[in-house]
C-alpha atoms as a PDB file:
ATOM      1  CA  UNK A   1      68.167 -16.245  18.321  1.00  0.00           C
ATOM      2  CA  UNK A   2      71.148 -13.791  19.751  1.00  0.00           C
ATOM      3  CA  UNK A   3      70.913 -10.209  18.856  1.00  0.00           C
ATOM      4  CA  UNK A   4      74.081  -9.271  17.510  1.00  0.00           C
ATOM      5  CA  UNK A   5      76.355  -6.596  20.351  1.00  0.00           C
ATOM      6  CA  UNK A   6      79.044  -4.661  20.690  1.00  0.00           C
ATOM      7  CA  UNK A   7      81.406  -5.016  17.559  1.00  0.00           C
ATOM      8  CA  UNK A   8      79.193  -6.998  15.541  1.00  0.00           C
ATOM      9  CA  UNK A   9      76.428  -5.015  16.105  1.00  0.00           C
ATOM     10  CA  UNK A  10      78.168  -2.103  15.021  1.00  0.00           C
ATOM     11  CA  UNK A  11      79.219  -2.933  12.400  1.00  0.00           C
ATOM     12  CA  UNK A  12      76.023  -3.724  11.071  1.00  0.00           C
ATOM     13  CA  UNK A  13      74.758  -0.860  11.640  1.00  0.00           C
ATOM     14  CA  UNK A  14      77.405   0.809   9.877  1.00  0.00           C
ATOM     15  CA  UNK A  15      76.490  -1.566   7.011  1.00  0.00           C
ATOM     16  CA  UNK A  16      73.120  -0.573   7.154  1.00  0.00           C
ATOM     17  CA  UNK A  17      74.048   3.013   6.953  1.00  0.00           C
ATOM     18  CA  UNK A  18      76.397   2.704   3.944  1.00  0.00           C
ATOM     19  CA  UNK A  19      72.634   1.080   2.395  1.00  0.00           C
ATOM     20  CA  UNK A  20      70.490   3.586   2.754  1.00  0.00           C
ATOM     21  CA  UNK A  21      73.076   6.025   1.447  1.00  0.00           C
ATOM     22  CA  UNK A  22      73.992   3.871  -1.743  1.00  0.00           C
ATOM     23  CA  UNK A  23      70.379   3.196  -2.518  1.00  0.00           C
ATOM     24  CA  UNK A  24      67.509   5.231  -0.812  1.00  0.00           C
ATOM     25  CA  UNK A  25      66.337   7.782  -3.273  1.00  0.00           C
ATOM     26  CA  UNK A  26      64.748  11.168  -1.857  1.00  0.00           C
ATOM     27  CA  UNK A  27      61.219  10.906  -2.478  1.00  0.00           C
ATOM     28  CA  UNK A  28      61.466  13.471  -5.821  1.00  0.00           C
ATOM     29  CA  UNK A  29      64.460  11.541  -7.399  1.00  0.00           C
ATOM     30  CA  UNK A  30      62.447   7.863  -6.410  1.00  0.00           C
ATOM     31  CA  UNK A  31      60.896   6.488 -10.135  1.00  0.00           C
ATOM     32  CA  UNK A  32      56.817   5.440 -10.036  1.00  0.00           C
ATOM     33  CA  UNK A  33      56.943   1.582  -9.643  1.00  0.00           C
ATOM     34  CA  UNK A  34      55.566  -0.313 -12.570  1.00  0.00           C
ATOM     35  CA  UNK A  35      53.460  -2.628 -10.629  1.00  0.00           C
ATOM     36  CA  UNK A  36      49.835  -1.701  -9.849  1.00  0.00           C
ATOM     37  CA  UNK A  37      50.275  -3.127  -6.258  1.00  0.00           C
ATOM     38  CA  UNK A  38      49.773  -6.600  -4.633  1.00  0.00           C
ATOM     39  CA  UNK A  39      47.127  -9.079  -6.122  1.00  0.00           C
ATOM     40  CA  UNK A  40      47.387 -11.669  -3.301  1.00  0.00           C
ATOM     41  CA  UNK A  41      49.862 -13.030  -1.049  1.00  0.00           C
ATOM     42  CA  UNK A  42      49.677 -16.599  -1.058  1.00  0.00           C
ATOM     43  CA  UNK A  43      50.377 -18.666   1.829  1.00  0.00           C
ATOM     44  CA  UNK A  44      50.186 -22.235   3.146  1.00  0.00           C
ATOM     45  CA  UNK A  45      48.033 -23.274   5.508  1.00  0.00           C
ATOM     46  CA  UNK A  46      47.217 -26.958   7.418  1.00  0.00           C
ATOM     47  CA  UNK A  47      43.787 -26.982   7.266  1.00  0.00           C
ATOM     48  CA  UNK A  48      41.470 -24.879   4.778  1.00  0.00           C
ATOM     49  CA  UNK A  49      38.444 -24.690   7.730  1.00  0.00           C
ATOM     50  CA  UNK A  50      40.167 -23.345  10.771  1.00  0.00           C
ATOM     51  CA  UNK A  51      41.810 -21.041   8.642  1.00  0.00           C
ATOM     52  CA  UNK A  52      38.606 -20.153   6.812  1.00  0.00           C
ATOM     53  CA  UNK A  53      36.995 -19.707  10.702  1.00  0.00           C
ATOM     54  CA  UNK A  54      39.793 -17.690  11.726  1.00  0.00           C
ATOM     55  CA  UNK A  55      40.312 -15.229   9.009  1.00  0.00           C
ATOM     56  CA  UNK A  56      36.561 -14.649   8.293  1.00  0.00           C
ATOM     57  CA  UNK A  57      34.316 -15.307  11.746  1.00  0.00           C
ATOM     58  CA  UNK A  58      37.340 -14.316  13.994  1.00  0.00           C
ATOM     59  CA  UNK A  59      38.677 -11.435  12.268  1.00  0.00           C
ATOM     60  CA  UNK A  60      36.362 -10.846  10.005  1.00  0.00           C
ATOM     61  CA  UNK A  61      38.195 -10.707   6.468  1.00  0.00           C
ATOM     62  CA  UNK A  62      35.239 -11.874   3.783  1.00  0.00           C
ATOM     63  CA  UNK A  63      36.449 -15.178   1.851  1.00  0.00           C
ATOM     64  CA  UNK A  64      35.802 -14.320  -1.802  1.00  0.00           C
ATOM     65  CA  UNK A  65      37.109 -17.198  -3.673  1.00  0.00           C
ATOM     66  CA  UNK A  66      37.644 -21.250  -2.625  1.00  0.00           C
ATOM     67  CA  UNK A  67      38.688 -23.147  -5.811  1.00  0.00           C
ATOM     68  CA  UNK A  68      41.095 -26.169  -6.600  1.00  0.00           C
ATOM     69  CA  UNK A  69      45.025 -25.457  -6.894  1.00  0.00           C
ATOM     70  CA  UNK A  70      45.352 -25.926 -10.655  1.00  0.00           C
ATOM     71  CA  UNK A  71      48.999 -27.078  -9.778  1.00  0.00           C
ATOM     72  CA  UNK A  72      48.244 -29.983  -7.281  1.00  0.00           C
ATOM     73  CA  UNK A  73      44.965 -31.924  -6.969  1.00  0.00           C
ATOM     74  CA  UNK A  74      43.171 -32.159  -4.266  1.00  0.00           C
ATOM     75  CA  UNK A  75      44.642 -28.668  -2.831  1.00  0.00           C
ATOM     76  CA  UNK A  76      42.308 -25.754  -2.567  1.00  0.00           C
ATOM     77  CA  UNK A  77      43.617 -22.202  -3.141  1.00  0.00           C
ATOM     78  CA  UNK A  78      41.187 -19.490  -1.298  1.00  0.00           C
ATOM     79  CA  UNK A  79      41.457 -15.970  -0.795  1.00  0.00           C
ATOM     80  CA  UNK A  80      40.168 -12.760   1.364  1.00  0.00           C
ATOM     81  CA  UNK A  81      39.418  -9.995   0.691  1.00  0.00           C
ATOM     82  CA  UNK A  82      41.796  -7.739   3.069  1.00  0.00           C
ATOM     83  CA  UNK A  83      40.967  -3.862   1.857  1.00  0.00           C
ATOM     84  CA  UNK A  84      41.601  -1.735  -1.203  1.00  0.00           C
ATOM     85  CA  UNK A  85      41.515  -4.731  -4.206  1.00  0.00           C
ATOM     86  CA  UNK A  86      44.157  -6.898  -2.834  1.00  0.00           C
ATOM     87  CA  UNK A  87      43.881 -10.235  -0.889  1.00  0.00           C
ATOM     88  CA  UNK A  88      45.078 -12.721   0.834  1.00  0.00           C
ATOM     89  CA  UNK A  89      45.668 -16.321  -0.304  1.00  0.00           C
ATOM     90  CA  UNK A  90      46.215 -19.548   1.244  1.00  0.00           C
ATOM     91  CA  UNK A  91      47.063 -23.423  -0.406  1.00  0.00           C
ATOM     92  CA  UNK A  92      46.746 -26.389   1.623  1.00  0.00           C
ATOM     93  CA  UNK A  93      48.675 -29.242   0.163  1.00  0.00           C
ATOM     94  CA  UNK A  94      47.031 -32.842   1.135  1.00  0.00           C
ATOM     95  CA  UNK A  95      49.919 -35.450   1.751  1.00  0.00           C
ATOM     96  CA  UNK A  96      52.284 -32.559   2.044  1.00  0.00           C
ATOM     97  CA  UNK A  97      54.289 -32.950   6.167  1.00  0.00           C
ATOM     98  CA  UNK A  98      54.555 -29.991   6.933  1.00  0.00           C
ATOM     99  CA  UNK A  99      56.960 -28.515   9.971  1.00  0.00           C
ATOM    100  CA  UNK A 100      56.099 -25.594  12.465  1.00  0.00           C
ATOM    101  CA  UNK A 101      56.742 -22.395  11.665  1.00  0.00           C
ATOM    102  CA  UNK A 102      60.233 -21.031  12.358  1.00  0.00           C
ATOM    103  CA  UNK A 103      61.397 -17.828  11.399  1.00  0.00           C
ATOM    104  CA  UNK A 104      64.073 -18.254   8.274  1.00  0.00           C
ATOM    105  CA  UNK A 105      65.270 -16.949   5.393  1.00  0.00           C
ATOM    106  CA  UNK A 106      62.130 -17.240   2.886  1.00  0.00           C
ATOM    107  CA  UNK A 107      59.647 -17.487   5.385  1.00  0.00           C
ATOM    108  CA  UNK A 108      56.712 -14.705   5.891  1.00  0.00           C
ATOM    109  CA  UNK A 109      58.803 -12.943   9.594  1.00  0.00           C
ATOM    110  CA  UNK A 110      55.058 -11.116   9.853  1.00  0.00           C
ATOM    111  CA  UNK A 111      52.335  -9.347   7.475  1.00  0.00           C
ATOM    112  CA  UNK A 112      51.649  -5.842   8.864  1.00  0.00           C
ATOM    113  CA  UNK A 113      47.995  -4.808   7.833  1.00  0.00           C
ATOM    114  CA  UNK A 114      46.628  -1.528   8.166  1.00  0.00           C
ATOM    115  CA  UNK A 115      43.708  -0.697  10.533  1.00  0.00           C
ATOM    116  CA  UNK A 116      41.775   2.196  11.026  1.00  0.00           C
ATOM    117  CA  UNK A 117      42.000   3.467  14.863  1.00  0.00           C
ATOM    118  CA  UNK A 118      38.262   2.639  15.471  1.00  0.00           C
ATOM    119  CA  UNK A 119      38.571  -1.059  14.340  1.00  0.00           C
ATOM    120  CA  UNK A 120      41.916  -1.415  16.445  1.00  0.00           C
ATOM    121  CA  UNK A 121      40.312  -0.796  19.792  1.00  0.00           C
ATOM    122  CA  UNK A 122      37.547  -3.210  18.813  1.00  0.00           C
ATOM    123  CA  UNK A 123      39.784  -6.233  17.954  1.00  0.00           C
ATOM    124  CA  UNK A 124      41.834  -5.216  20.798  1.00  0.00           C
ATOM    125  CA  UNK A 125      38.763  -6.183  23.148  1.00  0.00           C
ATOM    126  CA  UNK A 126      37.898  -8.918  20.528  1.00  0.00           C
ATOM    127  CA  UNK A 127      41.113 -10.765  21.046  1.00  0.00           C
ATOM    128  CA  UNK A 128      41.140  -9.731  25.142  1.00  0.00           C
ATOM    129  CA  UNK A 129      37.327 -11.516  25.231  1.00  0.00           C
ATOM    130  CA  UNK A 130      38.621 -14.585  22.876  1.00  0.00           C
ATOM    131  CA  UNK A 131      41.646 -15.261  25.562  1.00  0.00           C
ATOM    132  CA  UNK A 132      44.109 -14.650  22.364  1.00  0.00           C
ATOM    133  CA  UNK A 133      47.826 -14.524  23.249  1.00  0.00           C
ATOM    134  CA  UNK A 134      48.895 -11.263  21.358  1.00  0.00           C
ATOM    135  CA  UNK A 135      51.199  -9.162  21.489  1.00  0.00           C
ATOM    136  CA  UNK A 136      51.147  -4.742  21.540  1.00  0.00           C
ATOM    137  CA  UNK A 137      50.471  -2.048  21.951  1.00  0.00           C
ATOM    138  CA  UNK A 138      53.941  -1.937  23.729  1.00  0.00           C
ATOM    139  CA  UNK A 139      57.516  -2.554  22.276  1.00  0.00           C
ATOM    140  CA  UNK A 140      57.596   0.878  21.400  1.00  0.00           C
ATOM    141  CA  UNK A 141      54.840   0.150  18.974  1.00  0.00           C
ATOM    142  CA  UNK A 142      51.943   1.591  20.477  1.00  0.00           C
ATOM    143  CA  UNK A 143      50.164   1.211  16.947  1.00  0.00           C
ATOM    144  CA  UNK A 144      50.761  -2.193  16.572  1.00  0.00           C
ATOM    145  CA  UNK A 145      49.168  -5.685  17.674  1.00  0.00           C
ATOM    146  CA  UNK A 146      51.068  -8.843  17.115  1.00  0.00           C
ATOM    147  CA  UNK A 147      49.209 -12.163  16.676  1.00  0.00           C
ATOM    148  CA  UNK A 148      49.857 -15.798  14.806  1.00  0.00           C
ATOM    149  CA  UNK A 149      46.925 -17.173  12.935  1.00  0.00           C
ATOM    150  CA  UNK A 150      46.261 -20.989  13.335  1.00  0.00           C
ATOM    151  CA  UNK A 151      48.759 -21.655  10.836  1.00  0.00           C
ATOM    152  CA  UNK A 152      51.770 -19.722  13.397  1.00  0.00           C
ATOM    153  CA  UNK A 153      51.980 -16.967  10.622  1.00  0.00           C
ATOM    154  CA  UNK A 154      52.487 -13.415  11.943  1.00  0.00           C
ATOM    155  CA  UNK A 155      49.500 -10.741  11.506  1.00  0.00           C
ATOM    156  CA  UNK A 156      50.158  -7.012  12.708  1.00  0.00           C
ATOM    157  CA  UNK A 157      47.332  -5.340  12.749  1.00  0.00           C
ATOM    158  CA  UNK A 158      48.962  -1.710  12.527  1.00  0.00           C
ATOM    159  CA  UNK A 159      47.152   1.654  13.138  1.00  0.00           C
ATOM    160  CA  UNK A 160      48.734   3.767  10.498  1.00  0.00           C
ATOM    161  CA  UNK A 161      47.247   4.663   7.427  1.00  0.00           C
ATOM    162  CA  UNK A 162      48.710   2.816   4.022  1.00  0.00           C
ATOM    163  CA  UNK A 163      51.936   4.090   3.126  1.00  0.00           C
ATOM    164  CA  UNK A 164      52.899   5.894   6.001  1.00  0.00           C
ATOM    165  CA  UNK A 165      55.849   4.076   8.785  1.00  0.00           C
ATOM    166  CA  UNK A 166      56.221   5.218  12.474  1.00  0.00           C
ATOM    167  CA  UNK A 167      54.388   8.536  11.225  1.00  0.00           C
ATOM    168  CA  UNK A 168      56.290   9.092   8.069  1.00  0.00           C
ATOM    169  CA  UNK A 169      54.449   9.111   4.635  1.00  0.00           C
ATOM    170  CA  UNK A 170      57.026   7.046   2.534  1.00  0.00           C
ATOM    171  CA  UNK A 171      54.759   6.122  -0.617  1.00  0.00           C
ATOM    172  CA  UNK A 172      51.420   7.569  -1.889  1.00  0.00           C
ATOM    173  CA  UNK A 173      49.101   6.529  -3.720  1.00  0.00           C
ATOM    174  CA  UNK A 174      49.463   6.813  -7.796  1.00  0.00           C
ATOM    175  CA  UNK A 175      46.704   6.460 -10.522  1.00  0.00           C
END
């Protein structure tokens, strides 16, 4: 894909600009959300075992649930546990053709999934061991590694605690 330049890329930015300013709140003016915070993601996936192996034995995120899809027999809807009550779900739909990923409109572009500092050097040397094609620390993101799961959806694992960006608390946590 081109990155927009010159012009173009201007004036997106300038439309970007003329965003934040119409709609980002100061933190003291910003209303409490009236969600709780997220249940599960739910995904698709080609094939319930390798992404069972990857998830849990690879990087080690504890399957908690494997049950049929109530909407489609014969599917399975499973889920991790991925930190702090929330989770991550997958479907598999047998039958179903599916493409390869490609980043679009709708699709997941990455999940970002925070990591505590000791448990990013070890999956660092985890995924050097494994031969895993990653990506990070670099980019400027020296917090960040960049991997696709078996399925070609993007996991960064991201060195930050939970509601803070590039060093920057921008939500906290509310009862």
């Amino acid at each position: 894909m081109a990155e927009p330049q010159g012009a173009e890329l201007e004036q997106i930015r300038a439309r970007r600009d003329q965003l934040r300013e119409r709609y980002l709140r100061p933190p003291a003016e910003r209303p409490a959300t009236p969600v709780r915070g997220v249940h599960h993601i739910a995904l698709v996936c080609r094939d319930v075992e390798e992404t069972i192996a990857w998830y849990q034995d690879f990087l080690g995120f504890p399957l908690v649930e494997l049950v049929e899809n109530r909407d489609y027999a014969g599917s399975s809807h499973f889920f991790f546990d991925i930190g702090h009550q929330n989770m991550l779900g997958f479907f598999d739909f047998p039958g179903l053709e599916s493409p390869p990923w490609v980043e679009t409109i709708g699709a997941v572009q990455h999940l970002a999934l925070s990591i505590a500092p000791e448990q990013f050097a070890l999956i660092k040397a985890m995924l050097d061991e494994a031969g895993t094609d990653y990506l990070g620390p670099d980019r400027g993101a020296q917090d960040s590694i960049y991997l696709r799961d078996p399925n070609g959806v993007g996991i960064e694992l991201y060195r930050e605690p939970l509601g803070e960006f590039e060093g920057t608390t921008l939500v906290t946590e509310t009862a």
